[in-house]
C-alpha atoms as a PDB file:
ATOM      1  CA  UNK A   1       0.262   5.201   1.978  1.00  0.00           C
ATOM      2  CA  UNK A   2       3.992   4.390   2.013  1.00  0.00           C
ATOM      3  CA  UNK A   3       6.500   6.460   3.344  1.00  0.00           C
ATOM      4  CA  UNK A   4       4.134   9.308   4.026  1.00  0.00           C
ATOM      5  CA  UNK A   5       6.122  10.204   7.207  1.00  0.00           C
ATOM      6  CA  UNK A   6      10.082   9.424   5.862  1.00  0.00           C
ATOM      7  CA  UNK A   7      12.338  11.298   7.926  1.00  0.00           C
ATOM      8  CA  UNK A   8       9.631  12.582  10.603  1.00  0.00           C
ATOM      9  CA  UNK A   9      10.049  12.492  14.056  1.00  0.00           C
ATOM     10  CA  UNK A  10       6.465  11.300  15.719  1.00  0.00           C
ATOM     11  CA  UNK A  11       6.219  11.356  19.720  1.00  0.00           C
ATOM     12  CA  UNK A  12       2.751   8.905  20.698  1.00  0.00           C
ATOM     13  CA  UNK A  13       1.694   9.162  24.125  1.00  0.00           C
ATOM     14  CA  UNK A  14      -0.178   6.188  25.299  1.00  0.00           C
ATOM     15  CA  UNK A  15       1.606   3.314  23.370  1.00  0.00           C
ATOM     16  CA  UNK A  16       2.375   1.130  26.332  1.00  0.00           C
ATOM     17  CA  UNK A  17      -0.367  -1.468  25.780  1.00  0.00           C
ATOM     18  CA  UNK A  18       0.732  -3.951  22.740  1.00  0.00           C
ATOM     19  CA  UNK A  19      -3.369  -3.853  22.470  1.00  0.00           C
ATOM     20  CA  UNK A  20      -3.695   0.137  21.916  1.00  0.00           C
ATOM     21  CA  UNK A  21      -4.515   2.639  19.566  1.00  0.00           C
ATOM     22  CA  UNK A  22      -1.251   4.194  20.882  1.00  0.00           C
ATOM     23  CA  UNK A  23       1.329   1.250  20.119  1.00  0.00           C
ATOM     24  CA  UNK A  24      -1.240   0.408  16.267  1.00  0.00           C
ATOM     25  CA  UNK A  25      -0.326   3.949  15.674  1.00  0.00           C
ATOM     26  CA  UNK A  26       3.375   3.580  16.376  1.00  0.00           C
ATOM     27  CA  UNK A  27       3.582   0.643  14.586  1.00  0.00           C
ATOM     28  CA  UNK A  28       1.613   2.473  11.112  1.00  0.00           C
ATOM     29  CA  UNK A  29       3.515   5.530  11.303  1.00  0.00           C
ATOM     30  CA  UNK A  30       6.971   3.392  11.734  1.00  0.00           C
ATOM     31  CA  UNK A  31       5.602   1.514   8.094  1.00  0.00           C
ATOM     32  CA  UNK A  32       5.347   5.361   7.022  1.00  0.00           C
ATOM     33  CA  UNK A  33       8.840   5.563   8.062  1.00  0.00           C
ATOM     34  CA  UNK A  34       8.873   7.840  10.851  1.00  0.00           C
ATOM     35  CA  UNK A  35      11.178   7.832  13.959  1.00  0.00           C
ATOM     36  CA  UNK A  36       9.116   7.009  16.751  1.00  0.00           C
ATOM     37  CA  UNK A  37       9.174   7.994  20.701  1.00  0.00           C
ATOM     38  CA  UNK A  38       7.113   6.505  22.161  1.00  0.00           C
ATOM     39  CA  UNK A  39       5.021   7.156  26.097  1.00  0.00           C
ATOM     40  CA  UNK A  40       3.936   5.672  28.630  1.00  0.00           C
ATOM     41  CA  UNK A  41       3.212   5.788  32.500  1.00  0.00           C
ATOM     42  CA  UNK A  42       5.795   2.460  33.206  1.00  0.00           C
ATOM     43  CA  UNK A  43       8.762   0.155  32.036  1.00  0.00           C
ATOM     44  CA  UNK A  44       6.906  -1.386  29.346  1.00  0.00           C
ATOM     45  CA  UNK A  45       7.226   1.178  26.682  1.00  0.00           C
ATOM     46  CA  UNK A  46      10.843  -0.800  26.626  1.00  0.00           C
ATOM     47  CA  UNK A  47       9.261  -3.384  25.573  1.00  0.00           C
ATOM     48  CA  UNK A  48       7.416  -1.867  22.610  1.00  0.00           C
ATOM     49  CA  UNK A  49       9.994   0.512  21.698  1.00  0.00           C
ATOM     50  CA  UNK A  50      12.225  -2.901  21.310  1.00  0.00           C
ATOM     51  CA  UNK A  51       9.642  -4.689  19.670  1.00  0.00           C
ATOM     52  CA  UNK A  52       9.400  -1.482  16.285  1.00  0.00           C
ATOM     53  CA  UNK A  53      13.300  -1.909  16.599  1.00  0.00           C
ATOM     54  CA  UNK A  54      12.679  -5.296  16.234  1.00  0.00           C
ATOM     55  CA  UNK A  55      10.950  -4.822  12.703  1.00  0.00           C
ATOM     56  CA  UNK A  56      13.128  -2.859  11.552  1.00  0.00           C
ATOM     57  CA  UNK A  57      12.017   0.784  12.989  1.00  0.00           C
ATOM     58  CA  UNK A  58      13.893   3.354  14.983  1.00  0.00           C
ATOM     59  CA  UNK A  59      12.086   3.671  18.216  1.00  0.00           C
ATOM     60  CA  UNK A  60      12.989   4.540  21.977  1.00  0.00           C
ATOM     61  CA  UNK A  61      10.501   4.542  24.988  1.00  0.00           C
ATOM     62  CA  UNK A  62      10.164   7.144  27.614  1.00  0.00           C
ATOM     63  CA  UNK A  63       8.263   6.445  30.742  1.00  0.00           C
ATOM     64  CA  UNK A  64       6.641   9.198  32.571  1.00  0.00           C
ATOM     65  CA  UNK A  65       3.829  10.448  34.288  1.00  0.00           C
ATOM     66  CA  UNK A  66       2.353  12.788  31.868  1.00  0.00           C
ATOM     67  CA  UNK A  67       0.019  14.799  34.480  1.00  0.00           C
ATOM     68  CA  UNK A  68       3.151  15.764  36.133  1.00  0.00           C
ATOM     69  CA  UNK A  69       4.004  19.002  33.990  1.00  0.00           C
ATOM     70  CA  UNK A  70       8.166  18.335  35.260  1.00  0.00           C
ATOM     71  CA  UNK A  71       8.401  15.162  34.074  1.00  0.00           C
ATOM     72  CA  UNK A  72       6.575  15.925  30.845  1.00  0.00           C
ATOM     73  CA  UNK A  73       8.909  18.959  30.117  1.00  0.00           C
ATOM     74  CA  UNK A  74      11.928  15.984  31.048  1.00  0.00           C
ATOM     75  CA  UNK A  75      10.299  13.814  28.704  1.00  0.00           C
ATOM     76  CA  UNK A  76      10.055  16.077  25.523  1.00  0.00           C
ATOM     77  CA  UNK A  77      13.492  17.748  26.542  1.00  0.00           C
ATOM     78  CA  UNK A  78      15.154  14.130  26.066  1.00  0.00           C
ATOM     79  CA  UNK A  79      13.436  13.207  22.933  1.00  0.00           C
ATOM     80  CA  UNK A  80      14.445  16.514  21.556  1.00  0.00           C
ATOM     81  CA  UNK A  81      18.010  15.793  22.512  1.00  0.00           C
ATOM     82  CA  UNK A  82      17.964  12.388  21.402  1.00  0.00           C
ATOM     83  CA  UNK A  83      16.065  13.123  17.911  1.00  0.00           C
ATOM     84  CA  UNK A  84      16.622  16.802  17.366  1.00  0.00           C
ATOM     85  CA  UNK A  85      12.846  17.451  16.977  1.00  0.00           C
ATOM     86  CA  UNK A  86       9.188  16.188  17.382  1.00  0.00           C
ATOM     87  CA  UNK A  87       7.565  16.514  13.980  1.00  0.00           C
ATOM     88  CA  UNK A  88       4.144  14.681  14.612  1.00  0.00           C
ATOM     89  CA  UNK A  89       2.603  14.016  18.293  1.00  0.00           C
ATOM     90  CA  UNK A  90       0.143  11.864  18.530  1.00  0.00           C
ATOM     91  CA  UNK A  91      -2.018  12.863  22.021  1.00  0.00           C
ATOM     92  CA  UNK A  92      -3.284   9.233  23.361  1.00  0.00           C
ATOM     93  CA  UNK A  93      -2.794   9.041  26.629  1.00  0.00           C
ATOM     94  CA  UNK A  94      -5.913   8.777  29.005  1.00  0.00           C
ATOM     95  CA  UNK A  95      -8.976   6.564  29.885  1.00  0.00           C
ATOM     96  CA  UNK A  96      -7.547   3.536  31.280  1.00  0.00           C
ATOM     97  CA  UNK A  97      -3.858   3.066  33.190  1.00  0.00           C
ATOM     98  CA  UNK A  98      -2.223   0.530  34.168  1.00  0.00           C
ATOM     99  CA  UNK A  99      -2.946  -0.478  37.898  1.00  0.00           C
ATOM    100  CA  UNK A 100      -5.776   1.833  38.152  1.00  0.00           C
ATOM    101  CA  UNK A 101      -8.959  -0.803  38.180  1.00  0.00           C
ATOM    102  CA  UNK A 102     -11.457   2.720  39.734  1.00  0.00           C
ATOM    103  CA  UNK A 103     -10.971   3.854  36.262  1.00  0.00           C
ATOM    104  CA  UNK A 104     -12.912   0.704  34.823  1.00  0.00           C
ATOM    105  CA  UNK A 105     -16.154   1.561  37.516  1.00  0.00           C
ATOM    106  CA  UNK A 106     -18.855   3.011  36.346  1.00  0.00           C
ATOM    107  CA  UNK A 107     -20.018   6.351  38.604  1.00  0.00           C
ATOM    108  CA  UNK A 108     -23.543   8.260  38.548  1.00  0.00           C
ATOM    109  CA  UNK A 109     -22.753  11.708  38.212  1.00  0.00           C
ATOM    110  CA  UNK A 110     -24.703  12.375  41.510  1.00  0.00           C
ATOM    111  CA  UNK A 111     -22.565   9.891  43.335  1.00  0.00           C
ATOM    112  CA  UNK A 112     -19.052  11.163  41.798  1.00  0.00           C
ATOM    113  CA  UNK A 113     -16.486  12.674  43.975  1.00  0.00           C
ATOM    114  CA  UNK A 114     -14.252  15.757  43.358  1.00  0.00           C
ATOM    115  CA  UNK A 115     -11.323  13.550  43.281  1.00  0.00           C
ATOM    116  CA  UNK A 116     -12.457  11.101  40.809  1.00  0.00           C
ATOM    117  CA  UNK A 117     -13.851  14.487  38.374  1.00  0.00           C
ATOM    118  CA  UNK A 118     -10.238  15.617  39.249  1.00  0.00           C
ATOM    119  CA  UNK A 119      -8.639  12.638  37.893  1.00  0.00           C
ATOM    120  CA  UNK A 120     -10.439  11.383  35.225  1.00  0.00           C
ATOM    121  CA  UNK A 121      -9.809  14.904  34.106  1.00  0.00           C
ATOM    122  CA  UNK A 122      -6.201  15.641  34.578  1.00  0.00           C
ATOM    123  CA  UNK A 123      -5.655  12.029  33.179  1.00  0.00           C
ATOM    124  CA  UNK A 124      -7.230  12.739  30.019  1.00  0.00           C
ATOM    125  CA  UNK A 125      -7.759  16.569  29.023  1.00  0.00           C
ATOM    126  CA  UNK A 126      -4.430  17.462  31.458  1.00  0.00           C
ATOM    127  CA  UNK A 127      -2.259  14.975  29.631  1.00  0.00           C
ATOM    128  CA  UNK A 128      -2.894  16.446  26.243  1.00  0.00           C
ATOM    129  CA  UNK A 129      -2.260  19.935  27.519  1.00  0.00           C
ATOM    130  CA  UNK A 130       0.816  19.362  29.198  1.00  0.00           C
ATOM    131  CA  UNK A 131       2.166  17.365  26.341  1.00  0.00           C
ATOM    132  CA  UNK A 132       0.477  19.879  23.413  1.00  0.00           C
ATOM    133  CA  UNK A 133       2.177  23.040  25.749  1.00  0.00           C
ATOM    134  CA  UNK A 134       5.473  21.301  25.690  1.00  0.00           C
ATOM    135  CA  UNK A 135       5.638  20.494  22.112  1.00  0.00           C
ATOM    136  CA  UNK A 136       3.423  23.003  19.987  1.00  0.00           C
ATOM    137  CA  UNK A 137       5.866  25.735  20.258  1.00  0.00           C
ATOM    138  CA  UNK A 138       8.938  23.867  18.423  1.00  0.00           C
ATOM    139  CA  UNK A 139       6.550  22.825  15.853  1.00  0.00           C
ATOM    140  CA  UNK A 140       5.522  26.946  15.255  1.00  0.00           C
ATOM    141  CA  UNK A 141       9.426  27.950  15.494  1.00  0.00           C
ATOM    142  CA  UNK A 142      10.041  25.262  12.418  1.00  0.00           C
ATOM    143  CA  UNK A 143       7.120  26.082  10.538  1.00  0.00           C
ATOM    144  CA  UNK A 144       5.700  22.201  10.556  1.00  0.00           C
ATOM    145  CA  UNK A 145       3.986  19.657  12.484  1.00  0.00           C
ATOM    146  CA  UNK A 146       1.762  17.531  12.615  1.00  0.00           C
ATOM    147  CA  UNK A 147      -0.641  17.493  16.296  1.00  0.00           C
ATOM    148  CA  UNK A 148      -3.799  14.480  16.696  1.00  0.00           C
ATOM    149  CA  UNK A 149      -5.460  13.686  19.506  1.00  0.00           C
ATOM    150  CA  UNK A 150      -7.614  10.488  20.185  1.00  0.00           C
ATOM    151  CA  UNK A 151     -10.019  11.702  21.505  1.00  0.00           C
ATOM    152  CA  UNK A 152     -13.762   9.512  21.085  1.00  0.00           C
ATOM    153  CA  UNK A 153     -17.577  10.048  20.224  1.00  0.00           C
ATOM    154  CA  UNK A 154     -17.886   9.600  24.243  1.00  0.00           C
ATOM    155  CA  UNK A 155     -18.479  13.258  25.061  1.00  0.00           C
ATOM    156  CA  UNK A 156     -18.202  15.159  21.812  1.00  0.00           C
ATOM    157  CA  UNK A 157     -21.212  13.384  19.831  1.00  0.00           C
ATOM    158  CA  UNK A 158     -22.662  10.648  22.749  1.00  0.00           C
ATOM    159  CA  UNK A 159     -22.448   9.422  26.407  1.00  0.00           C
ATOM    160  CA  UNK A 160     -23.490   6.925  28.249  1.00  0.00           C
ATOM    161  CA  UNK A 161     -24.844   6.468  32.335  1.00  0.00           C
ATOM    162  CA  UNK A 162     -21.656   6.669  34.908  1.00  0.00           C
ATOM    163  CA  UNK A 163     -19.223   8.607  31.994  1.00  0.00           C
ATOM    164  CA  UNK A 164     -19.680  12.319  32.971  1.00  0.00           C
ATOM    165  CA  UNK A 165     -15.891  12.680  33.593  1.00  0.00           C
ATOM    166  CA  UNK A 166     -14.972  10.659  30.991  1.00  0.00           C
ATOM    167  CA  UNK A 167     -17.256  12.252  27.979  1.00  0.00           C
ATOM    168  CA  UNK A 168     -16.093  15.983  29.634  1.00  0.00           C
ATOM    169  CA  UNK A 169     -12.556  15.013  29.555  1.00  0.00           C
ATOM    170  CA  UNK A 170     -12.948  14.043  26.033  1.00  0.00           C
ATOM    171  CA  UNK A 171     -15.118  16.833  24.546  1.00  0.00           C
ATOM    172  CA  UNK A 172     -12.362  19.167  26.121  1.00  0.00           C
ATOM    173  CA  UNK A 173      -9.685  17.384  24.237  1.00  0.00           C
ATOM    174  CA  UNK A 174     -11.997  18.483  21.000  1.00  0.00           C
ATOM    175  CA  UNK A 175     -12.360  22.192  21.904  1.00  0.00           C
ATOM    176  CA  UNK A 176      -8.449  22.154  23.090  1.00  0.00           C
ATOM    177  CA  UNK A 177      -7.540  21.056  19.211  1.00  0.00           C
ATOM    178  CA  UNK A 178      -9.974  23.812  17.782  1.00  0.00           C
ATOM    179  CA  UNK A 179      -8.567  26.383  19.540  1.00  0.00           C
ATOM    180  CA  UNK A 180      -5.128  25.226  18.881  1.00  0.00           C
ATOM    181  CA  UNK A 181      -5.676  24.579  15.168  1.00  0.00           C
ATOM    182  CA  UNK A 182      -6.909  28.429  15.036  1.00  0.00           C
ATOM    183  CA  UNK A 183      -3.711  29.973  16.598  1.00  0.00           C
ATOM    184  CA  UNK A 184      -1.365  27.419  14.676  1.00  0.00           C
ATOM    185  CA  UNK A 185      -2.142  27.131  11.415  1.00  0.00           C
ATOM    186  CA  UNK A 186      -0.737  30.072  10.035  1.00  0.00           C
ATOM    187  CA  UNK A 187       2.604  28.590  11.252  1.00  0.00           C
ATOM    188  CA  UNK A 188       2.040  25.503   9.545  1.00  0.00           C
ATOM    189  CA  UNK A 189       1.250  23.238  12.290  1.00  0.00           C
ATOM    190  CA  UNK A 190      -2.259  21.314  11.824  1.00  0.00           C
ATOM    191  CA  UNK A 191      -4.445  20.127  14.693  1.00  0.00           C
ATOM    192  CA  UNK A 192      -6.654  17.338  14.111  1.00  0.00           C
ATOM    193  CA  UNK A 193      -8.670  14.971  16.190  1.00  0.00           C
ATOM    194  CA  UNK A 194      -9.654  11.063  15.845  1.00  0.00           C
ATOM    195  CA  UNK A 195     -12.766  10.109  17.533  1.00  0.00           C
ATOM    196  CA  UNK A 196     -12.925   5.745  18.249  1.00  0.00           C
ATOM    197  CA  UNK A 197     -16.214   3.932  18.747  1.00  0.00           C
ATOM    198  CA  UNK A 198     -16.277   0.725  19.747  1.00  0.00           C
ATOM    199  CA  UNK A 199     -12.515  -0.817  19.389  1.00  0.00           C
ATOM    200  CA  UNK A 200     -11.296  -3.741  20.088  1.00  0.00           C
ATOM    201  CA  UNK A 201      -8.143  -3.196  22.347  1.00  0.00           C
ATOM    202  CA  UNK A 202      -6.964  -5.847  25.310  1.00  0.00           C
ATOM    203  CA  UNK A 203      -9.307  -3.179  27.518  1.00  0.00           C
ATOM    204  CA  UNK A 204     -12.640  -3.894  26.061  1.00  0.00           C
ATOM    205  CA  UNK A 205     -14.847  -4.585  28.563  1.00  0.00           C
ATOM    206  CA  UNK A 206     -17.297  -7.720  27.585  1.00  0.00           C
ATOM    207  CA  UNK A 207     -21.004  -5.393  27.311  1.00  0.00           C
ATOM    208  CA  UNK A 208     -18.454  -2.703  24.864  1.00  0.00           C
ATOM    209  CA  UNK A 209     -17.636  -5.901  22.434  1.00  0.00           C
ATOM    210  CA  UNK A 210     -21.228  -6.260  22.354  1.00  0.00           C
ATOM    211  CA  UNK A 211     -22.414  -3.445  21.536  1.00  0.00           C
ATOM    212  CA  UNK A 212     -19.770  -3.464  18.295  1.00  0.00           C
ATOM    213  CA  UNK A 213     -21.552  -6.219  17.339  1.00  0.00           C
ATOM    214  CA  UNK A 214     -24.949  -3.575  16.923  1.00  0.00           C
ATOM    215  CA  UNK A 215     -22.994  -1.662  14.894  1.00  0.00           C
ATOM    216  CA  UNK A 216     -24.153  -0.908  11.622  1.00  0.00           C
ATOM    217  CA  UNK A 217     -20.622  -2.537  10.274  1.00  0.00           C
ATOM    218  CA  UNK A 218     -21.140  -5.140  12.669  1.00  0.00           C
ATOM    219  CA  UNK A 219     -18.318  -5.544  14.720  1.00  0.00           C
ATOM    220  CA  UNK A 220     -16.224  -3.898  16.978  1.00  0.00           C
ATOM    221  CA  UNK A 221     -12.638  -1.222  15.201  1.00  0.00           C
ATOM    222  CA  UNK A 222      -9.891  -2.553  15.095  1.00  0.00           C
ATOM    223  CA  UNK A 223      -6.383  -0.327  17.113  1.00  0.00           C
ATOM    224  CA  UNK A 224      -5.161  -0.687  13.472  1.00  0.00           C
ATOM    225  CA  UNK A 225      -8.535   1.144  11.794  1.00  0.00           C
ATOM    226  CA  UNK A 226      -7.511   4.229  13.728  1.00  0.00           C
ATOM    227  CA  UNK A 227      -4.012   4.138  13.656  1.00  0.00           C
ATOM    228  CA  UNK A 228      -4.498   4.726  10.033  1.00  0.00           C
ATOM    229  CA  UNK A 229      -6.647   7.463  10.337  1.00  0.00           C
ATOM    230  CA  UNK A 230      -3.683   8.954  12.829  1.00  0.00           C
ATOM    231  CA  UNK A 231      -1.185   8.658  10.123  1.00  0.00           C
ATOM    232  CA  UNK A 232      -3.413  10.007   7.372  1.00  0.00           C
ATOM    233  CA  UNK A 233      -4.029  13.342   9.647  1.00  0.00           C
ATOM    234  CA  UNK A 234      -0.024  13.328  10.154  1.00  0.00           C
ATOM    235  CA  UNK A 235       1.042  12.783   6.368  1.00  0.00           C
ATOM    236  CA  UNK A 236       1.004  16.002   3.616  1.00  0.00           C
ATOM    237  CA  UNK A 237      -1.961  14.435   2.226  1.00  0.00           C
ATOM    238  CA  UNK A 238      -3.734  15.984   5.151  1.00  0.00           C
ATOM    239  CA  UNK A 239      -1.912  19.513   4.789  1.00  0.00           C
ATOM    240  CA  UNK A 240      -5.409  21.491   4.119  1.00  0.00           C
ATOM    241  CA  UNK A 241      -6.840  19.499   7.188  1.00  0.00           C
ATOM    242  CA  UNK A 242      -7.103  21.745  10.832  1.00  0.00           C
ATOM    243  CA  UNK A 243      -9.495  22.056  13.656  1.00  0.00           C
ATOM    244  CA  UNK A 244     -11.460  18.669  11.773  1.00  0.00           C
ATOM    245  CA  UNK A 245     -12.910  15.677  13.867  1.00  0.00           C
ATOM    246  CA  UNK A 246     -12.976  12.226  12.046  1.00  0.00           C
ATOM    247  CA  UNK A 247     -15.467   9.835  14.203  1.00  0.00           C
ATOM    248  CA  UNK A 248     -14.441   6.359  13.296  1.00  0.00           C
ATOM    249  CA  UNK A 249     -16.984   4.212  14.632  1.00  0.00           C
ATOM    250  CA  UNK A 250     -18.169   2.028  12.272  1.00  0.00           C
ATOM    251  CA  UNK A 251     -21.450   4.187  11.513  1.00  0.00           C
ATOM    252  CA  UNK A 252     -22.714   3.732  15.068  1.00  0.00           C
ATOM    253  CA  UNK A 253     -23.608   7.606  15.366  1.00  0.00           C
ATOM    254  CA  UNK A 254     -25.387   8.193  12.628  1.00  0.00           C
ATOM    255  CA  UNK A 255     -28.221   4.978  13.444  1.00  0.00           C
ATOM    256  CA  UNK A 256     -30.901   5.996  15.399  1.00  0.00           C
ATOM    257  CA  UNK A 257     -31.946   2.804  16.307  1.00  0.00           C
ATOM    258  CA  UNK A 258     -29.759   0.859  18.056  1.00  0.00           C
ATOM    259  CA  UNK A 259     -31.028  -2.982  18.882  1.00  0.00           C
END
């Protein structure tokens, strides 16, 4: 793929770590040749907005907390202004933020409070509605775009002890796209979803990087394994693709035994 998204306009949510599937994504769809926005909850989407510029891309980062439906409308409203249009959005945001260590711990449903269900929620599944509401509808009114959320097998295909939140959260990001991709498609707008196993981000615990190893591949993804998958779902090559889920994982799901 090479220049698969020319003249695009792709907002990522999520691309403040230089470690993430957000910023791999960025930095795959900016070799496609899109214009990139990029998200994130602090300062240091600077940082990898000036890092695409940098190597050549167009790129600008927008801070902002993306459970706060305000500052999300804010945040599209400016990239709109700035870029004219978002063509592609790429929902990432979620799982872990910066500063918040609780959302590392491990919690037994029985022992979970409201307000940690509450967050883990709004963090993940809220995020990609607020941003999906606020974007979605200029997509329709052109007649393109381009909508993929990372979601992950955690929830919609497996879980694991102390990841109730976490695997609803995510399995609601999967029936969000479905019933998105239904009501969009006949205005050309597909919605698509990317499901990560085991990756190898800067926020892999020790025990995760392990169990890549008892892959059947192996070894843990690589940010850059899914960020291609992203830009495939965003590219015309993917125009008869809506409402799919593409579990990148390395095989892990489909092994029964698992040593």
């Amino acid at each position: 793929m090479r220049a698969e998204a020319d003249g695009r306009i792709a907002l990522i949510t999520g691309a403040g770590s230089p470690t993430g599937i957000g910023f791999a994504s960025a930095r795959i769809l900016a070799r496609e040749g899109a214009t990139l926005a990029l998200g994130s909850t602090t300062g240091r989407i600077h940082d990898r907005a000036r890092e695409l510029r940098d190597a050549g891309a167009t790129a600008e980062g927008y801070p902002a907390d993306l459970t706060d439906r305000a500052a999300v409308e804010d945040m599209v409203g400016r990239v709109v202004d700035r870029f004219g249009r978002i063509d592609i959005l790429v929902n990432n945001a979620g799982m872990v933020a910066v500063g918040d260590k609780d959302s590392l711990e491990e919690v037994a449903f029985v022992a979970l409070g409201a307000d940690r269900w509450d967050h883990e929620l709004d963090r993940t599944l809220g995020t990609a509605f607020n941003v999906t509401r606020a974007v979605a509808p200029g997509m329709v009114d052109r007649g393109w775009g381009r909508i993929v959320m990372v979601s992950s097998v955690t929830g919609p295909l497996v879980s694991a002890p102390g990841s109730s939140a976490y695997s609803a959260a995510k399995a609601g990001m999967d029936g969000l796209m479905r019933a998105v991709a239904v009501e969009v498609a006949s205005a050309g707008v597909t919605v698509n979803a990317v499901q990560p196993g085991w990756i190898a981000t800067g926020s892999q615990l020790p025990d995760e990087a392990a169990a890549g190893v008892h892959t059947p591949l192996g070894r843990s993804g690589t940010p850059e394994e899914i960020g291609e998958v992203v830009a495939f779902l965003a590219s015309e090559r993917a125009s008869y693709v809506t409402g799919a889920t593409i579990a990148v994982d390395g095989g892990n799901i489909i092994q029964e035994i698992k040593s």
